[in-house]
Protein backbone atom coordinates (compact mmCIF):
# COMPACT_ATOMS: atom_id res chain seq x y z
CA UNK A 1 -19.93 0.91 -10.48
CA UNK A 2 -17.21 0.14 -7.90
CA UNK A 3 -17.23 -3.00 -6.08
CA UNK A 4 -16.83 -2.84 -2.14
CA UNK A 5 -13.85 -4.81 -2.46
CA UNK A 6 -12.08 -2.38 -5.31
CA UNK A 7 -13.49 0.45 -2.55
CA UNK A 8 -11.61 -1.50 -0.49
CA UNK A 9 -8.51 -1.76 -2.55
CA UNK A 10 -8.36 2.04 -3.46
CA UNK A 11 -8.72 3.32 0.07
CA UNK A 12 -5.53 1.01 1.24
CA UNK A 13 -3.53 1.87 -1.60
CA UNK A 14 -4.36 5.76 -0.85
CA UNK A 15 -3.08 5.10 2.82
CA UNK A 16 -0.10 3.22 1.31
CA UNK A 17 0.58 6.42 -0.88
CA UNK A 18 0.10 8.88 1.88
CA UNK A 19 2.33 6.89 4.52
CA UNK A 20 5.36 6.28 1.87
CA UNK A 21 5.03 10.52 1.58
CA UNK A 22 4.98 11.05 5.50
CA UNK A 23 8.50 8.67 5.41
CA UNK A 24 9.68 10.80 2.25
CA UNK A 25 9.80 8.05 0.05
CA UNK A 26 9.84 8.22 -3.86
CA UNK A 27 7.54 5.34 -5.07
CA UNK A 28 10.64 4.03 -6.61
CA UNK A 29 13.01 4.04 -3.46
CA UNK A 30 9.86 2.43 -1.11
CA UNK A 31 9.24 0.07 -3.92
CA UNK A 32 12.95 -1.02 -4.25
CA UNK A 33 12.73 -1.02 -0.16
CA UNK A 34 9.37 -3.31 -0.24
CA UNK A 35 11.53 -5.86 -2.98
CA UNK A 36 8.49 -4.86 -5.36
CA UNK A 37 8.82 -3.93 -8.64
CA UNK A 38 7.86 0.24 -8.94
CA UNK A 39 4.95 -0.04 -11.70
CA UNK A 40 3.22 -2.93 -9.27
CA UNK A 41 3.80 -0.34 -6.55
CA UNK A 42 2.10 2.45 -8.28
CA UNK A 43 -1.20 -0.06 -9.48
CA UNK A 44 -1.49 -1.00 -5.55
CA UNK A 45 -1.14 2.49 -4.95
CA UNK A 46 -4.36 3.22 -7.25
CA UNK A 47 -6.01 0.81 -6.19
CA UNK A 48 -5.57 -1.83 -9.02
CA UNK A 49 -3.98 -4.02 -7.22
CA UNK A 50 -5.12 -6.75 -4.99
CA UNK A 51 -2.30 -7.38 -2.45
CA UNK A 52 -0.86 -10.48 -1.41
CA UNK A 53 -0.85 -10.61 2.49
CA UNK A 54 3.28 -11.31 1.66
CA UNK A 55 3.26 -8.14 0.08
CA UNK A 56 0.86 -6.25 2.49
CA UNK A 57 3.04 -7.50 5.49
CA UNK A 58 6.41 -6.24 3.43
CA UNK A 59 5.03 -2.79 2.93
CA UNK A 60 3.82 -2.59 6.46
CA UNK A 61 7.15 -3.65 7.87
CA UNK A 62 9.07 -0.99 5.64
CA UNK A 63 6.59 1.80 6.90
CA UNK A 64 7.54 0.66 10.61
CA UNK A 65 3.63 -0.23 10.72
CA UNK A 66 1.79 -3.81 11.98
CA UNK A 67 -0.31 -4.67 9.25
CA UNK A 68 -3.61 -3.98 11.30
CA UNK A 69 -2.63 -0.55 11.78
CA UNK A 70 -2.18 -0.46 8.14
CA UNK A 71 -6.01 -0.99 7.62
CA UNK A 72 -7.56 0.65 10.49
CA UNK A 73 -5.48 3.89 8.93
CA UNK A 74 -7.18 3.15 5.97
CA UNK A 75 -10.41 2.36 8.08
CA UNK A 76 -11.05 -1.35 6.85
């Protein structure tokens, strides 16, 4: 059974996947863009991650996004 925090985690790192789509980013180009390495990019985008606020506030900036609108897309 999930934990409301890795609920937490999966539903960011499915808003993190969807954005990088809508800017037509390969996970390995936005990865390369967010100075993160593309396998960590893919386990955040799972959900098996738990992000850094450093790295949460680098993938924000390279989606053009504020961090906060980076969870309330993802509804946390």
């Amino acid at each position: 059974m999930k934990t409301e925090h890795q609920k937490a985690q999966k539903k960011l790192g499915e808003t993190i996947r969807n954005k990088r789509k809508e800017h037509g980013y390969s996970q390995e180009s936005f990865a390369h863009q967010c100075g993160l390495h593309r396998t960590y990019m893919g386990a955040i985008e799972r959900g098996e991650r738990n992000i850094s606020l450093q790295n949460i506030l680098k993938i924000s900036y390279a989606l053009n996004l504020k961090a906060c609108d980076l969870f309330k897309t993802a509804d946390l």
